[in-house]
Protein backbone atom coordinates (compact mmCIF):
# COMPACT_ATOMS: atom_id res chain seq x y z
CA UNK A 1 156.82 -192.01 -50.40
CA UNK A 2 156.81 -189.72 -47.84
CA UNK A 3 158.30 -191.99 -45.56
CA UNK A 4 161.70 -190.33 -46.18
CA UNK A 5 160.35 -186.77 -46.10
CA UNK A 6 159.39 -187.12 -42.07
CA UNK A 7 162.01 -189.47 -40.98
CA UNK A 8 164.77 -186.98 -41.52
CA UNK A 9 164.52 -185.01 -38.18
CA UNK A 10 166.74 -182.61 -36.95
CA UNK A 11 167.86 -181.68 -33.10
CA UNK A 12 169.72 -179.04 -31.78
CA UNK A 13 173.00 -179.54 -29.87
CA UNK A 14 171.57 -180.34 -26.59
CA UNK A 15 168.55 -182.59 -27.79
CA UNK A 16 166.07 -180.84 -25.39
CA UNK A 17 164.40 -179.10 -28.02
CA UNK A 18 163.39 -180.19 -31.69
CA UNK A 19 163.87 -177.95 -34.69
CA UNK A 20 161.10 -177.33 -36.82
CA UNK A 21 160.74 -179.04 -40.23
CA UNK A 22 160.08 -177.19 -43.69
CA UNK A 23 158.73 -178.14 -46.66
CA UNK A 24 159.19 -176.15 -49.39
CA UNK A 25 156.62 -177.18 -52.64
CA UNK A 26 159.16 -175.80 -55.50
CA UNK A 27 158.96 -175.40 -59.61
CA UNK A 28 162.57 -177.19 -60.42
CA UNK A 29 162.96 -177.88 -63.91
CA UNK A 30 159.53 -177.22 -64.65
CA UNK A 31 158.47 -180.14 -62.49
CA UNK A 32 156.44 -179.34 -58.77
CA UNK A 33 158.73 -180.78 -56.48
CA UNK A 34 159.13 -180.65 -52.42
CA UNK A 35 162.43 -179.46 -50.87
CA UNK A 36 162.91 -180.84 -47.58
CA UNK A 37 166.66 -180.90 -46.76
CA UNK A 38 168.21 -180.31 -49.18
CA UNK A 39 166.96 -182.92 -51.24
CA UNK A 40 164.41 -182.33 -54.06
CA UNK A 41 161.33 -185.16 -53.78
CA UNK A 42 158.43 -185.73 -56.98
CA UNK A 43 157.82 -185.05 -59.55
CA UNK A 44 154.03 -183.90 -59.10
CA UNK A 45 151.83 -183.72 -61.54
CA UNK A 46 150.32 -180.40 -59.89
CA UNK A 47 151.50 -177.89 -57.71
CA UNK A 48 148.17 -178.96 -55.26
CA UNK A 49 149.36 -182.73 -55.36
CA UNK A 50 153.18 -181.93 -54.16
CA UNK A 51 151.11 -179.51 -51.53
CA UNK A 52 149.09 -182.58 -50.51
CA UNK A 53 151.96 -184.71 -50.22
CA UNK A 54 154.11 -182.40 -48.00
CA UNK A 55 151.23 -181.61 -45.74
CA UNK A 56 150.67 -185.69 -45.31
CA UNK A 57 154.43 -185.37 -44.23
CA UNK A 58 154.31 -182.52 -42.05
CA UNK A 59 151.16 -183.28 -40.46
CA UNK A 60 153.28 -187.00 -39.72
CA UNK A 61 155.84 -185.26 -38.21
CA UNK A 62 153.62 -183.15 -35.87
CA UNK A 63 152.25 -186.08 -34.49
CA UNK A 64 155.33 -187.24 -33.19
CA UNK A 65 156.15 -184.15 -31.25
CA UNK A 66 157.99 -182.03 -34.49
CA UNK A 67 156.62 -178.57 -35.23
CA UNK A 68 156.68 -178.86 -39.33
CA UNK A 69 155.38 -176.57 -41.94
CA UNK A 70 154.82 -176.27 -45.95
CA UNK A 71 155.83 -173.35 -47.61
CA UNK A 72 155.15 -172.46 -51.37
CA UNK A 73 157.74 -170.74 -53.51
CA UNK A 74 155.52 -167.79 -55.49
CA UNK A 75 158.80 -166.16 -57.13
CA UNK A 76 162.62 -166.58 -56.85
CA UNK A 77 162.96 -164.37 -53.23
CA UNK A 78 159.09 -165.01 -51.82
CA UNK A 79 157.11 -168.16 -50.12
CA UNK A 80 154.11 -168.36 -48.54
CA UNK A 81 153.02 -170.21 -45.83
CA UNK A 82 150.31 -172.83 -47.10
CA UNK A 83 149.86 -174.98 -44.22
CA UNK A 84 151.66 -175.66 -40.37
CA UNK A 85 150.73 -178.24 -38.25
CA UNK A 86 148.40 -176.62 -35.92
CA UNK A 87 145.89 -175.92 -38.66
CA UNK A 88 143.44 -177.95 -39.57
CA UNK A 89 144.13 -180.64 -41.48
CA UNK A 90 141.11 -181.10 -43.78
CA UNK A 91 141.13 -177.65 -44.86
CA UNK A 92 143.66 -178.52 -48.11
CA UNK A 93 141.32 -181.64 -48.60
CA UNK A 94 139.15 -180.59 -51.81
């Protein structure tokens, strides 16, 4: 499944330089989702599953060369960093 949520990269105009990705592990419709583009990906059953998932994606995406990062929405206006690809992966592994 998360085929489609590290596939969808992004360049700037003069293709030297990659954009970074975001993942952002939302509560839409009282479901845990993960917003990556504007597109809404899950359900999860937890919030720590759609975290696992989006890390799996990000961490895919920083191994072909794209800076990526999850982010967790806490309230309406505030997220949280939760994991970026320089970190160590088995650290969310519990």
């Amino acid at each position: 499944m998360f085929t489609n949520l590290y596939s969808e990269r992004s360049t700037d105009r003069d293709k030297n330089h990659m954009a970074a990705e975001q993942y952002f592990i939302v509560l839409h419709n009282n479901e845990w989702k993960i917003s990556f583009k504007d597109k809404h990906y899950g359900p999860y059953a937890t919030q720590l599953e759609a975290i696992e998932a989006a890390v799996d994606a990000a961490y895919a995406m920083g191994e072909i060369g794209i800076d990526a990062q999850v982010l967790v929405q806490e309230s309406e206006h505030e997220l949280r960093t939760e994991w970026t690809y320089d970190q160590n992966f088995s650290t969310l592994r519990r």
